[in-house]
Protein backbone atom coordinates (compact mmCIF):
# COMPACT_ATOMS: atom_id res chain seq x y z
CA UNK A 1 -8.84 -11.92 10.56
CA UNK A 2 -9.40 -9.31 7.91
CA UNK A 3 -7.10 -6.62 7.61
CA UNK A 4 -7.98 -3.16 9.98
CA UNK A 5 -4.81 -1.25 7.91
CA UNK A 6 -5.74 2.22 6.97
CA UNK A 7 -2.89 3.12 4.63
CA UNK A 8 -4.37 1.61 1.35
CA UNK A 9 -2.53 -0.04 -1.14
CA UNK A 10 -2.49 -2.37 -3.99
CA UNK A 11 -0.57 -5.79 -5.01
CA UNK A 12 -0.33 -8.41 -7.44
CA UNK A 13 0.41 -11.73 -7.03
CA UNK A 14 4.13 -12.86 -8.01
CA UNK A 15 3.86 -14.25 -11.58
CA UNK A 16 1.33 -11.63 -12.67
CA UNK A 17 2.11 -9.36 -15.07
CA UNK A 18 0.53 -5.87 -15.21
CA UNK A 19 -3.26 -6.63 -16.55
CA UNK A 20 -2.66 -10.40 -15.78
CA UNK A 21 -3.56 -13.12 -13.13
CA UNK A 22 -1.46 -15.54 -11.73
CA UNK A 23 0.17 -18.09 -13.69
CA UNK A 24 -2.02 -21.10 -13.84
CA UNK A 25 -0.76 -24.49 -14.09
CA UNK A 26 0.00 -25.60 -18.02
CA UNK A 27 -1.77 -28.79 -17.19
CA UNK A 28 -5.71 -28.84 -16.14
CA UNK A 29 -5.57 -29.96 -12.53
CA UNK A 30 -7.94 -32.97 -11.41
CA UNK A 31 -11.28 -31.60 -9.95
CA UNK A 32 -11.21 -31.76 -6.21
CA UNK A 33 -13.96 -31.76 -3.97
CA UNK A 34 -15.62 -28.81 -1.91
CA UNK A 35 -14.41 -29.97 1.26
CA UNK A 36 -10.82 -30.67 -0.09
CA UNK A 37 -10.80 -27.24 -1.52
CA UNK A 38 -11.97 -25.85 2.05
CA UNK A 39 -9.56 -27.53 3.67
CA UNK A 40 -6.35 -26.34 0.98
CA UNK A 41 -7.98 -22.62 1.90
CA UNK A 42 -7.08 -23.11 5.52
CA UNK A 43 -3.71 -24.51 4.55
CA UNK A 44 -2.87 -21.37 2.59
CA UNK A 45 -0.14 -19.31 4.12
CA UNK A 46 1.90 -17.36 1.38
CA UNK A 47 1.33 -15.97 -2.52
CA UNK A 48 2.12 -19.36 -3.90
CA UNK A 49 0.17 -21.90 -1.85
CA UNK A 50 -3.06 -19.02 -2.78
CA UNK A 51 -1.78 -19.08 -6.41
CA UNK A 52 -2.33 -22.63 -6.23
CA UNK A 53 -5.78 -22.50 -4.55
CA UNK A 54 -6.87 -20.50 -7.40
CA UNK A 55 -6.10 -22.66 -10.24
CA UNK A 56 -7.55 -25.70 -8.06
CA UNK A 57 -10.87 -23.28 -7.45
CA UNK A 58 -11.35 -23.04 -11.27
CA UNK A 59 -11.51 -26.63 -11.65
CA UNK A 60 -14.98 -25.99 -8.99
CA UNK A 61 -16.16 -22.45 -10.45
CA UNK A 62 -14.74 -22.48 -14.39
CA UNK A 63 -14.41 -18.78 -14.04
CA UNK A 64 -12.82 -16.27 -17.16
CA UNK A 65 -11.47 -13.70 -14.45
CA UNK A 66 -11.10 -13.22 -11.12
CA UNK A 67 -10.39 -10.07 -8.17
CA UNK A 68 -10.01 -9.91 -5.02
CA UNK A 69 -9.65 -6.11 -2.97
CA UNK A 70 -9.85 -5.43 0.66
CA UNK A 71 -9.61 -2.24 2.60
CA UNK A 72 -12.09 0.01 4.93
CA UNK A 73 -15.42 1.27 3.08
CA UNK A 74 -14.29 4.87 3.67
CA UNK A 75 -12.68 4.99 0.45
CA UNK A 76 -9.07 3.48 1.43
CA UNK A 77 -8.36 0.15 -0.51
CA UNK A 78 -5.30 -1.43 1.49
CA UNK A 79 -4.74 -4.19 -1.19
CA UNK A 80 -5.61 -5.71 -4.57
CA UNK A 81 -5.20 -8.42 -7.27
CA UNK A 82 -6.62 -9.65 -10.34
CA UNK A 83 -6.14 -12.42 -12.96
CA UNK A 84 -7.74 -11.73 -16.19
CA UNK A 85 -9.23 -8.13 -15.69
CA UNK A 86 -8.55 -5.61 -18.65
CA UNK A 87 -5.70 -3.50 -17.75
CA UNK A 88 -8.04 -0.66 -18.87
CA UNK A 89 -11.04 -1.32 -16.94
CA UNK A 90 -8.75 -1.55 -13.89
CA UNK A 91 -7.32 1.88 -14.47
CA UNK A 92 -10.61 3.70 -15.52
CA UNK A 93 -12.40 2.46 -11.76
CA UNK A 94 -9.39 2.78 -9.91
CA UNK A 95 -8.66 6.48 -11.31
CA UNK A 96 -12.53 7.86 -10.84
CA UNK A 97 -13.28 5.87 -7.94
CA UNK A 98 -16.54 3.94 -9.30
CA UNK A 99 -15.97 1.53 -6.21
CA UNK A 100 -16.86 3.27 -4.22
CA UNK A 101 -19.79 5.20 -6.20
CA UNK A 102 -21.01 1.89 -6.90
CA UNK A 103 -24.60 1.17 -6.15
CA UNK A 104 -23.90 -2.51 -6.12
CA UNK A 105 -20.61 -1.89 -3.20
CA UNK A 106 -23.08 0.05 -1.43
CA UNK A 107 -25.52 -2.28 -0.79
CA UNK A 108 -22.94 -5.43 0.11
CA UNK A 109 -21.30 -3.20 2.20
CA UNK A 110 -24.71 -2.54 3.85
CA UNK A 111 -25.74 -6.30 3.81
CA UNK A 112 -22.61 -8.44 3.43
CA UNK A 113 -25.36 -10.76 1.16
CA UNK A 114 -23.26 -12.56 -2.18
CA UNK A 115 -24.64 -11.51 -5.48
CA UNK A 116 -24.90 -11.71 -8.97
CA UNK A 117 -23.35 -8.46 -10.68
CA UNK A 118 -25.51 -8.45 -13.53
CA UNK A 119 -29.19 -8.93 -11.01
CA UNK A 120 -27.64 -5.73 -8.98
CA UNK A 121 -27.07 -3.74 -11.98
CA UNK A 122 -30.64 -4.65 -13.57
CA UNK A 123 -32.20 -4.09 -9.67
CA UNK A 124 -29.88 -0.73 -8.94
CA UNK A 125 -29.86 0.54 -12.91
CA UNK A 126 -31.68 3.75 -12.05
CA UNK A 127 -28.56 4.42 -9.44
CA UNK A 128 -25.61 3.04 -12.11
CA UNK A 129 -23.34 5.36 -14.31
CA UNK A 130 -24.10 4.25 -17.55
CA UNK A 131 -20.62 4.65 -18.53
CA UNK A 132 -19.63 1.86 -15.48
CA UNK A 133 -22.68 -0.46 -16.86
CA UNK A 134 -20.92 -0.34 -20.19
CA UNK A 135 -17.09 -0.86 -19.32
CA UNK A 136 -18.81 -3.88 -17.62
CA UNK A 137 -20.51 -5.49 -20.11
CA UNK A 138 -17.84 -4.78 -23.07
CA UNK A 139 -15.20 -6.63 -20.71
CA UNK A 140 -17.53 -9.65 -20.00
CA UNK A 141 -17.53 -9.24 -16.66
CA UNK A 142 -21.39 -8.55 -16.36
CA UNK A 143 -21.81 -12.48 -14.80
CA UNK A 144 -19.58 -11.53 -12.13
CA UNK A 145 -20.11 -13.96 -8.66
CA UNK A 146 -19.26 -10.65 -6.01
CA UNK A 147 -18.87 -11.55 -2.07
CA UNK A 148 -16.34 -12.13 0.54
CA UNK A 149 -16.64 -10.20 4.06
CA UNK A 150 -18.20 -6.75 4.47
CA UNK A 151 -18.60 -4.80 7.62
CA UNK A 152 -18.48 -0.91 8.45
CA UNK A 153 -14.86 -1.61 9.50
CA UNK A 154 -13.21 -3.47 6.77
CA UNK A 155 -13.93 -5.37 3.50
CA UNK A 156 -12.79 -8.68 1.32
CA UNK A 157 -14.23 -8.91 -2.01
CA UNK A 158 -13.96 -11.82 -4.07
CA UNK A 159 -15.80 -11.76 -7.72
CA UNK A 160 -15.51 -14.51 -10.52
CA UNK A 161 -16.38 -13.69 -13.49
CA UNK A 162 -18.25 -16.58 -15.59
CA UNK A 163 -18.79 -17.28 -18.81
CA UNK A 164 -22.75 -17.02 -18.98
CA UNK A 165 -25.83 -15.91 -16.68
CA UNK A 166 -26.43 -20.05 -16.84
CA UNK A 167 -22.88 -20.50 -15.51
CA UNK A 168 -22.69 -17.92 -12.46
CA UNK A 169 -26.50 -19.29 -11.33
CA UNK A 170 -25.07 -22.53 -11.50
CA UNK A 171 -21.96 -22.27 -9.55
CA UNK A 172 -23.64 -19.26 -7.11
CA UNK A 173 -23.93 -21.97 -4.24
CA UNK A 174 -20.34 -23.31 -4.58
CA UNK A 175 -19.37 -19.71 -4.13
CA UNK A 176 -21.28 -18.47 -1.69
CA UNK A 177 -20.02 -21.91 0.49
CA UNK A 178 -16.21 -21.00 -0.66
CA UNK A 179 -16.10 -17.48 0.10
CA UNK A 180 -15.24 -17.05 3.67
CA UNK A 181 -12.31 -19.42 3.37
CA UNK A 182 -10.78 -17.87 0.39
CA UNK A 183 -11.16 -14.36 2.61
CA UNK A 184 -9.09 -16.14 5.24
CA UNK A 185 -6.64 -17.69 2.95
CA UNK A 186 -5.99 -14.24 0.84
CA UNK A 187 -5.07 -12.32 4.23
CA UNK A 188 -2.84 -14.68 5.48
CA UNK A 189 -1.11 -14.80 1.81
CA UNK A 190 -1.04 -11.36 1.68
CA UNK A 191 -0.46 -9.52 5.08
CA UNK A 192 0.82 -6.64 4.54
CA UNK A 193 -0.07 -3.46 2.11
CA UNK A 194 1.22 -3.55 -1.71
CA UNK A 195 2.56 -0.07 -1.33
CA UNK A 196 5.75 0.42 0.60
CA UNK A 197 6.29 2.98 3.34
CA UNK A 198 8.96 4.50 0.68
CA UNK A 199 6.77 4.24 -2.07
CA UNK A 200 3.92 6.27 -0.26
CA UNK A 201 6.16 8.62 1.16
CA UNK A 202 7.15 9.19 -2.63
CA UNK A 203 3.46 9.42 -3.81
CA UNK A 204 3.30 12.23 -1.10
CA UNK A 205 6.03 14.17 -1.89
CA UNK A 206 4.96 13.86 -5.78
CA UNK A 207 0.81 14.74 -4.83
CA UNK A 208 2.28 17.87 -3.07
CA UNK A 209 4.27 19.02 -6.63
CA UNK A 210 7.88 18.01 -5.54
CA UNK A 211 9.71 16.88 -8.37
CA UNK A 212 12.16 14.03 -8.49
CA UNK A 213 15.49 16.14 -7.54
CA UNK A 214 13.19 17.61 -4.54
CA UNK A 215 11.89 14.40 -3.61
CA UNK A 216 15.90 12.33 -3.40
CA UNK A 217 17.01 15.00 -1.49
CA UNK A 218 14.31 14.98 1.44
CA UNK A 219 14.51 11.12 1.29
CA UNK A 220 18.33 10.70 1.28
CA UNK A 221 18.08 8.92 -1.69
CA UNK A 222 19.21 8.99 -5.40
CA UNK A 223 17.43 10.64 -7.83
CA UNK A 224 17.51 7.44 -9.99
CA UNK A 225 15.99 5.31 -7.08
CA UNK A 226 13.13 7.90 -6.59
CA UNK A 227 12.65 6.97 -10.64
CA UNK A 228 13.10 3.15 -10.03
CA UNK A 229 10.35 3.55 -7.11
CA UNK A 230 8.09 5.13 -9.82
CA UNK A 231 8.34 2.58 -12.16
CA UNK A 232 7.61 -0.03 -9.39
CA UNK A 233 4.52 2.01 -8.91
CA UNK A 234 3.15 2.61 -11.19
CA UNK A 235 3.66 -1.19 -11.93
CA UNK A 236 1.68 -1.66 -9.15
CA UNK A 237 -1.13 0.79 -9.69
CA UNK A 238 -1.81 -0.11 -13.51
CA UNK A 239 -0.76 2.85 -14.83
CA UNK A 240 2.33 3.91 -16.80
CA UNK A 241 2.17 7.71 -16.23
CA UNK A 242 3.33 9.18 -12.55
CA UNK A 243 0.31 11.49 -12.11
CA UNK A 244 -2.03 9.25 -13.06
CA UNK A 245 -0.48 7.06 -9.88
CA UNK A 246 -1.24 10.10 -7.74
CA UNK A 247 -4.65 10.21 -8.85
CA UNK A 248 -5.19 6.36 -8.22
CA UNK A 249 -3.44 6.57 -5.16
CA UNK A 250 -5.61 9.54 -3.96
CA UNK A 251 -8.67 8.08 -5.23
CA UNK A 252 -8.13 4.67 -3.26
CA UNK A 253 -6.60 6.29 -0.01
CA UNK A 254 -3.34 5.38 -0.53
CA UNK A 255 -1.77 8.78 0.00
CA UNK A 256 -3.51 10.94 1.78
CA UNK A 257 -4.07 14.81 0.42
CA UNK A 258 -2.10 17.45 2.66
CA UNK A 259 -5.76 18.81 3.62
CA UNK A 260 -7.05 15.49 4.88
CA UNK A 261 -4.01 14.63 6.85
CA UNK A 262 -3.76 18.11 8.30
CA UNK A 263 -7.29 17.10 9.58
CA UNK A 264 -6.19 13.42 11.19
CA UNK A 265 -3.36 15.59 12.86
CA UNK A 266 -6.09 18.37 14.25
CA UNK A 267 -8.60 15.51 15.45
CA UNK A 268 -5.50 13.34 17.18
CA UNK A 269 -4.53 16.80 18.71
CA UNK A 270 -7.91 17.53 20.25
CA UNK A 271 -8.68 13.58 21.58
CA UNK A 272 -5.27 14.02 23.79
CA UNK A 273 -6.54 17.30 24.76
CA UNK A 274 -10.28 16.03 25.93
């Protein structure tokens, strides 16, 4: 079942590093069937068995890159990974939002229908930031395979980048037959939320202009654990300056502004009044 979460958050798998994938096998596994890799999906339970699945789904789709994100459509992203996305790229859409200004999102959001990256951005160009269309094809990711599960509720999306425009229409089937059970598998490997209550309680505190002496003492904690929770942050979040977490964290409904939340508290107030 996809995630319902509404507290966003982003995560990496265990043997990435920040701007990198997870560790693929030094050796080129065999090529396994579709079915075989179907049924390893359903088998999938933690980080490493989905680890695994990936390098065994490259041996099927010989992709250069590949993301997965899920949240609600409402601009909250609960979780993320990627193997083989610039660092850079990462940061730029997660700090001005472009998912969600996407014309591309908008659409598979609408129709939950697979596509081609680079047939949406020539279809939806008038609708594009330039700048995004740009970032995009300078990082070779304009062959991107996009789908997953997309509903008004809650979102998966899986891309793989390929090589070539030949590649991703030749592989578009495979992916397309693989995507729902690589949704499945990535939710049960990855239940919960990449930030931690602390760490978003932190973000708050920070996005409201406490600083790190302010923040230890409301949280009972050290003042060198409130930096150690920063740096695991910001880890987390691509970034290696604190505001720009906030920003990202804002931007992807991670942490909630004071406004916004003073709004959820009005509108929970007034349904247990009606």
């Amino acid at each position: 079942m996809v995630p319902s979460g509404v507290r966003a958050r982003a995560k990496t798998l265990p043997s990435q590093s920040k701007g990198s994938g997870p560790e693929l096998s030094p050796t080129s596994p065999q090529a396994i069937s579709l079915d075989q890799l179907k049924a390893e999906a359903r088998r999938c339970r933690t980080p490493k068995q989905f680890g695994k699945l990936l390098t065994h789904l490259r041996t099927v789709i010989p992709y250069d890159s590949f993301a997965v994100i899920w949240g609600h459509p409402m601009r909250t992203i609960r979780f993320m990974f990627q193997q083989g996305i610039p660092t850079d790229l990462i940061r730029w859409r997660l700090t001005t939002g472009t998912l969600w200004t996407s014309p591309a999102f908008k659409e598979w959001i609408e129709t939950n229908r697979p596509f081609l990256w680079c047939d949406a951005a020539k279809r939806l160009k008038a609708h594009f930031d330039p700048e995004l269309l740009a970032r995009m094809e300078k990082a070779g990711l304009q062959y991107m395979l996009c789908g997953g599960s997309a509903s008004r509720e809650n979102f998966v999306l899986l891309a793989a980048a390929m090589s070539s425009e030949k590649s991703a229409r030749a592989h578009q089937k495979q992916f397309e037959s693989l995507a729902p059970f690589l949704v499945q598998a990535s939710q049960r490997a990855y239940p919960r939320a990449l930030l931690t209550e602390r760490e978003t309680a932190i973000l708050e505190r920070r996005a409201r202009g406490e600083i790190t002496k302010q923040i230890a003492a409301a949280e009972r904690i050290s003042e060198r654990t409130v930096r150690e929770h920063f740096q695991s942050i910001k880890k987390k979040l691509y970034t290696d300056d604190v505001i720009n977490a906030v920003v990202i964290a804002v931007q992807s409904g991670m942490v909630l502004p004071s406004w916004k939340k003073s709004t959820r508290r009005e509108a929970r107030r007034l349904n247990s009044v009606v």
